[in-house]
N, C-alpha and C. Protein backbone atom coordinates (compact mmCIF):
# COMPACT_ATOMS: atom_id res chain seq x y z
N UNK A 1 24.41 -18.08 14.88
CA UNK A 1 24.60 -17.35 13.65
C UNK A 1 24.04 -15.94 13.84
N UNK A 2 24.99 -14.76 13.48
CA UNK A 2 24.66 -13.33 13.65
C UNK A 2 23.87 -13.09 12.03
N UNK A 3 22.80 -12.13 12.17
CA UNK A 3 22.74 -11.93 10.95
C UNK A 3 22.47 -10.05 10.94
N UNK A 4 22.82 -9.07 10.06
CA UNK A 4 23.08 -7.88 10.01
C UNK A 4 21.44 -7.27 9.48
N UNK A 5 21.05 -6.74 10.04
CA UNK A 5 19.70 -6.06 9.25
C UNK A 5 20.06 -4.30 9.30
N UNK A 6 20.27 -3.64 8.09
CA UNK A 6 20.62 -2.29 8.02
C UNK A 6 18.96 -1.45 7.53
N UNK A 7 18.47 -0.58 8.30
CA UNK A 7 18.11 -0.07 8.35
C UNK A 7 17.78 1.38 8.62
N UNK A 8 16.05 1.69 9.52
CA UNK A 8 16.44 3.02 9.87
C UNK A 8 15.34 2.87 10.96
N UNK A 9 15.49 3.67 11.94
CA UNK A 9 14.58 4.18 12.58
C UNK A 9 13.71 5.45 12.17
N UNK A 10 12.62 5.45 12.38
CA UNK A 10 11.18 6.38 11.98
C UNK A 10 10.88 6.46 12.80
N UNK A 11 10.19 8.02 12.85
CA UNK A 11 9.33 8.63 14.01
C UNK A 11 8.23 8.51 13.03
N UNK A 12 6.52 8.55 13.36
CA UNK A 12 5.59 8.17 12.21
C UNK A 12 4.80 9.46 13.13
N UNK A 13 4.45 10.58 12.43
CA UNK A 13 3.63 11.27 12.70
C UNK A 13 2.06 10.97 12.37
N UNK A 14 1.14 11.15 13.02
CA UNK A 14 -0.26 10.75 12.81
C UNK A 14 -0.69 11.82 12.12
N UNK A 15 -1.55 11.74 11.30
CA UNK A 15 -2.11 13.06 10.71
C UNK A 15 -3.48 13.23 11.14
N UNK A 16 -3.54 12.72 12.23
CA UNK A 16 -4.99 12.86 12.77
C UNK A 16 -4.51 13.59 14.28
N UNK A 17 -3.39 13.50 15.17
CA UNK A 17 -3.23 13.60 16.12
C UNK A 17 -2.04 14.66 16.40
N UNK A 18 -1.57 15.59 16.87
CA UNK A 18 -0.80 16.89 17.46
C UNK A 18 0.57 16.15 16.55
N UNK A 19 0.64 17.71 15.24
CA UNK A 19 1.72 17.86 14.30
C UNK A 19 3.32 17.53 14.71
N UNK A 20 3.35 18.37 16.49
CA UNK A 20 4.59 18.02 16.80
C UNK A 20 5.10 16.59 17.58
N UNK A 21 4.23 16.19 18.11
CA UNK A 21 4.41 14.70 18.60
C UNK A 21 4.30 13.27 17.76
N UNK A 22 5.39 12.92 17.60
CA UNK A 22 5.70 11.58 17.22
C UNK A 22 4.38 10.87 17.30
N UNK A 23 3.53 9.46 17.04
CA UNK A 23 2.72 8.81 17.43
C UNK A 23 3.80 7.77 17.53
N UNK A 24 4.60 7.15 17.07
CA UNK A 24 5.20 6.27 17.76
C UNK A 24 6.66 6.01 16.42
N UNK A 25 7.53 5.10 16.79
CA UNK A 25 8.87 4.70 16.33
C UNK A 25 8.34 3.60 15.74
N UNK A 26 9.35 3.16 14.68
CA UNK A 26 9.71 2.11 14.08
C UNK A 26 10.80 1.75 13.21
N UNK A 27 11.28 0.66 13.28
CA UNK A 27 12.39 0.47 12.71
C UNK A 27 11.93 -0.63 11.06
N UNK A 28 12.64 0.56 9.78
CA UNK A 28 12.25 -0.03 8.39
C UNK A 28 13.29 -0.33 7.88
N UNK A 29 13.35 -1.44 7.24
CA UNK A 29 14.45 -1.45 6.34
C UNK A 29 14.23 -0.85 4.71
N UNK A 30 13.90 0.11 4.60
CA UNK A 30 13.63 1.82 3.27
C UNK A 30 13.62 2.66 3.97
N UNK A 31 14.00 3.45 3.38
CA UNK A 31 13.88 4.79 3.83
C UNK A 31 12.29 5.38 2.98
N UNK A 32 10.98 5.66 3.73
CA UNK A 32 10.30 5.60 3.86
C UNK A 32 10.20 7.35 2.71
N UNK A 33 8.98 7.26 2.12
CA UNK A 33 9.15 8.72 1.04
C UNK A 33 7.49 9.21 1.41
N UNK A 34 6.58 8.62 2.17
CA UNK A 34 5.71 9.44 2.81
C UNK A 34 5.94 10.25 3.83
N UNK A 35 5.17 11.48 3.49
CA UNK A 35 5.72 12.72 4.93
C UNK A 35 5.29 12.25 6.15
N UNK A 36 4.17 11.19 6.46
CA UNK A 36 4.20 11.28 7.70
C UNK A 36 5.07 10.30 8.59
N UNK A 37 6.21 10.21 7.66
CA UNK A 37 7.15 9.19 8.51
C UNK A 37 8.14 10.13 8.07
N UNK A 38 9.50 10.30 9.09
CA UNK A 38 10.90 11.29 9.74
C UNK A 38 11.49 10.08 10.02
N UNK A 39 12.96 10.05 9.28
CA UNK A 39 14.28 9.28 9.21
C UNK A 39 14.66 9.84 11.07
N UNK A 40 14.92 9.17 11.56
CA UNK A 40 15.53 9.59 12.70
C UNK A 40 17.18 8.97 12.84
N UNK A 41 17.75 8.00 12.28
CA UNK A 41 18.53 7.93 12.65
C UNK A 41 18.95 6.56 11.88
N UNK A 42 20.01 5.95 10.93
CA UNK A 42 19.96 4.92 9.90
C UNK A 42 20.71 4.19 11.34
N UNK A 43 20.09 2.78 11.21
CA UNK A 43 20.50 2.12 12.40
C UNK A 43 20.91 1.08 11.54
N UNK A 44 21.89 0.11 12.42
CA UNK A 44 22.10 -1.42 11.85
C UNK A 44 21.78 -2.35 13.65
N UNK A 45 21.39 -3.34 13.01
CA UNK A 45 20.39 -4.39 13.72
C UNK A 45 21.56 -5.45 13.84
N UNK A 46 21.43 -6.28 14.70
CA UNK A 46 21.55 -7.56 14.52
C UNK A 46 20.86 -8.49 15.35
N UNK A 47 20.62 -9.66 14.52
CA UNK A 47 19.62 -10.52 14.96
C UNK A 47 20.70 -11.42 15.05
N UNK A 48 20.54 -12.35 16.51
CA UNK A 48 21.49 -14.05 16.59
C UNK A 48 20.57 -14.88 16.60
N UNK A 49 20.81 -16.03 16.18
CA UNK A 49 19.62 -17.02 16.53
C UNK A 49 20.40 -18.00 16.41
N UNK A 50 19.89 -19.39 16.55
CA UNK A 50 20.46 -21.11 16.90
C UNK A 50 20.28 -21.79 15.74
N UNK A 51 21.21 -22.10 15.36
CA UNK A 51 20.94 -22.93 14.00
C UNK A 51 21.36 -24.33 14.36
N UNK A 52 19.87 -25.55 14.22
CA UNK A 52 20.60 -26.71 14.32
C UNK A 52 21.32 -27.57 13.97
N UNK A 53 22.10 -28.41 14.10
CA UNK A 53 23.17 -29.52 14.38
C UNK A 53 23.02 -30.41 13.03
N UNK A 54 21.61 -30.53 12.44
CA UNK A 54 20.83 -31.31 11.38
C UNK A 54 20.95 -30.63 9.98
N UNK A 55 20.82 -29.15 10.47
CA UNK A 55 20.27 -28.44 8.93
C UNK A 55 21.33 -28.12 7.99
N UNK A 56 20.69 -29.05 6.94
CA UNK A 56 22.01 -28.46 6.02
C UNK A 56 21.16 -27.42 4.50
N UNK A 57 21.32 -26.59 4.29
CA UNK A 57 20.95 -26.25 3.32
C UNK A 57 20.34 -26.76 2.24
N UNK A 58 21.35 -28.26 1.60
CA UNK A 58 20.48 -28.56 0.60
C UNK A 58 19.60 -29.35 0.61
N UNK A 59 19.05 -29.85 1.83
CA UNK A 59 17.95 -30.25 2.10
C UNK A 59 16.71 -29.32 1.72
N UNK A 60 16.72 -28.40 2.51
CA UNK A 60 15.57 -27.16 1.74
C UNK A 60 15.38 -27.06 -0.20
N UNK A 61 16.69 -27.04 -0.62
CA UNK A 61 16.76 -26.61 -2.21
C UNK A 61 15.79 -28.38 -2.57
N UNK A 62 16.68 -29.41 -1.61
CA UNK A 62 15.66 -30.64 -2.16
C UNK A 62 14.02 -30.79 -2.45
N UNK A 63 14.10 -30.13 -0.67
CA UNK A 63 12.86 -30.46 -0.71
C UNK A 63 11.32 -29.20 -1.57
N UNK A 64 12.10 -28.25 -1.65
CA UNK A 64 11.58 -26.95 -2.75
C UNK A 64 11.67 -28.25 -4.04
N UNK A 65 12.34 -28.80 -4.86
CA UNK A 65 12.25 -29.33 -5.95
C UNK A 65 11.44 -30.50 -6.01
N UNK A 66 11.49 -31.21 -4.62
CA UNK A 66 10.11 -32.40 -4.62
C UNK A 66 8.65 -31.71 -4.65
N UNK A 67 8.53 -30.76 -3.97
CA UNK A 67 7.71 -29.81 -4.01
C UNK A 67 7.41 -29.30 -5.47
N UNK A 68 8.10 -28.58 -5.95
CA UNK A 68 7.89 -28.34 -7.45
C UNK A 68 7.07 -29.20 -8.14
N UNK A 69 8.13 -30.68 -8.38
CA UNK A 69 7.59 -31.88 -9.01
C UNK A 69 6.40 -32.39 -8.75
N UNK A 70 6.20 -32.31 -7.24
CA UNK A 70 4.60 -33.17 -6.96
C UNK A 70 3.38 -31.88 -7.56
N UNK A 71 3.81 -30.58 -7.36
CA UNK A 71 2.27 -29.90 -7.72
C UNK A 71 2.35 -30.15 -9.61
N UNK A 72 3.38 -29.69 -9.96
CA UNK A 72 3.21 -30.58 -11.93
C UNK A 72 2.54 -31.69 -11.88
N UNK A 73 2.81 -32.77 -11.29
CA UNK A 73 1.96 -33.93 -11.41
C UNK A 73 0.52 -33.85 -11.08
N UNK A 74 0.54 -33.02 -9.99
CA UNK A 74 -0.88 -32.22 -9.24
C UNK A 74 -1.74 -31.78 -10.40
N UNK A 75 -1.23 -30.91 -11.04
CA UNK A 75 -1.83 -29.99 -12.30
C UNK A 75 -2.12 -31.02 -13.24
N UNK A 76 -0.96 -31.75 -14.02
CA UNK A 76 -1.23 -32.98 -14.56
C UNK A 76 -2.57 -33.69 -14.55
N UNK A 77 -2.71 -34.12 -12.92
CA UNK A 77 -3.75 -35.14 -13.17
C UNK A 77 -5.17 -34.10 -12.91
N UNK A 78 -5.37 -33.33 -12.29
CA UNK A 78 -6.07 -32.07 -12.47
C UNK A 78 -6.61 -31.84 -13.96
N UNK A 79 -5.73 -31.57 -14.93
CA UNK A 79 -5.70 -31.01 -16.36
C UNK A 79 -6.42 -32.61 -17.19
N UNK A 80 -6.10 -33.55 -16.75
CA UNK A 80 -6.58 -35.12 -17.18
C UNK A 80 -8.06 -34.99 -16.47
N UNK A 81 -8.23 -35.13 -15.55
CA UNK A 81 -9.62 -35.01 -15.08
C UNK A 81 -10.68 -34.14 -15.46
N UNK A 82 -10.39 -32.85 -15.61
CA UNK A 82 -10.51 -32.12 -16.50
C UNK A 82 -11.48 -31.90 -17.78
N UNK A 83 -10.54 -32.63 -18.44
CA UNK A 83 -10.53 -33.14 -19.82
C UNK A 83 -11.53 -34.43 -20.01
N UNK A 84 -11.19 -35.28 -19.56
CA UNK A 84 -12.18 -36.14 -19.04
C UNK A 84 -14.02 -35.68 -18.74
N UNK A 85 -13.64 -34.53 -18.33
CA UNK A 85 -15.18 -34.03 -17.43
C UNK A 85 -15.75 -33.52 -18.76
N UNK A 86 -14.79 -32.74 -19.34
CA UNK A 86 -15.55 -31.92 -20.18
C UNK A 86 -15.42 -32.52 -21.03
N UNK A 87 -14.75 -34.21 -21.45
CA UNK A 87 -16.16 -35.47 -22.57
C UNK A 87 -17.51 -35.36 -22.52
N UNK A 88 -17.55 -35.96 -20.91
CA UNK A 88 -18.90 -36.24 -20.38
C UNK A 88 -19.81 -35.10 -20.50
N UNK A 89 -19.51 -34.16 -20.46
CA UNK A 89 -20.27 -33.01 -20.52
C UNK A 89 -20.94 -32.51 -21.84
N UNK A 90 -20.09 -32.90 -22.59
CA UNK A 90 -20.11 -32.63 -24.44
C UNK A 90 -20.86 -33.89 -24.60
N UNK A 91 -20.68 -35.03 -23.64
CA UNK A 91 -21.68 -36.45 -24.23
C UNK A 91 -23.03 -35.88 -23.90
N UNK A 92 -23.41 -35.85 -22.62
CA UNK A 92 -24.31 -35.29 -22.00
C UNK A 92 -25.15 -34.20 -22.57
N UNK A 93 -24.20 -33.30 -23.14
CA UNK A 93 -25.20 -31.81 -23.69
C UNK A 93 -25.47 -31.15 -22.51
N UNK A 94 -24.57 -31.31 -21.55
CA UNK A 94 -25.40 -30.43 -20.05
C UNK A 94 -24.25 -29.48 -19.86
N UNK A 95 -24.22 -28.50 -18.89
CA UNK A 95 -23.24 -27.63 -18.55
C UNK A 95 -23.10 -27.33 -16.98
């Protein structure tokens, strides 16, 4: 799978080190609005990588929503315990 990254290349001037020399390149995806970074040139990228044989998408959206569900229950019994504590605490008179 190809994937497109549009960007830019930057020259990043140091403001500690000689006005006319670059300190070094980098490639941003913004166009950068501090002076000590220079647009040099809007580049497009591409990244390939291996996608396996297994992955199907809605596995992720699944497992994001089991995820969801277990920290609610998380909070849940959290918010019960809680509540609970601060009986004992009000029985007690302690803090």
């Amino acid at each position: 799978m190809e994937v497109e990254i549009k960007g830019y290349i930057v020259a990043y001037f140091s403001k500690y080190d000689s006005p006319a020399v670059p300190h070094n390149y980098i490639f941003m995806t913004h166009k950068p609005h501090d002076p000590c970074f220079v647009v040099v040139e809007e580049h497009l990228h591409i990244v390939e990588f291996e996608v396996p044989d297994n992955w199907v998408p809605q596995r992720v959206e699944l497992m994001r929503a089991a995820q969801a569900k277990a920290r609610l229950e998380a909070e849940a019994t959290v918010a019960e315990i809680e509540q609970e504590l601060q009986k004992l605490l009000c029985l007690e008179n302690t803090v």
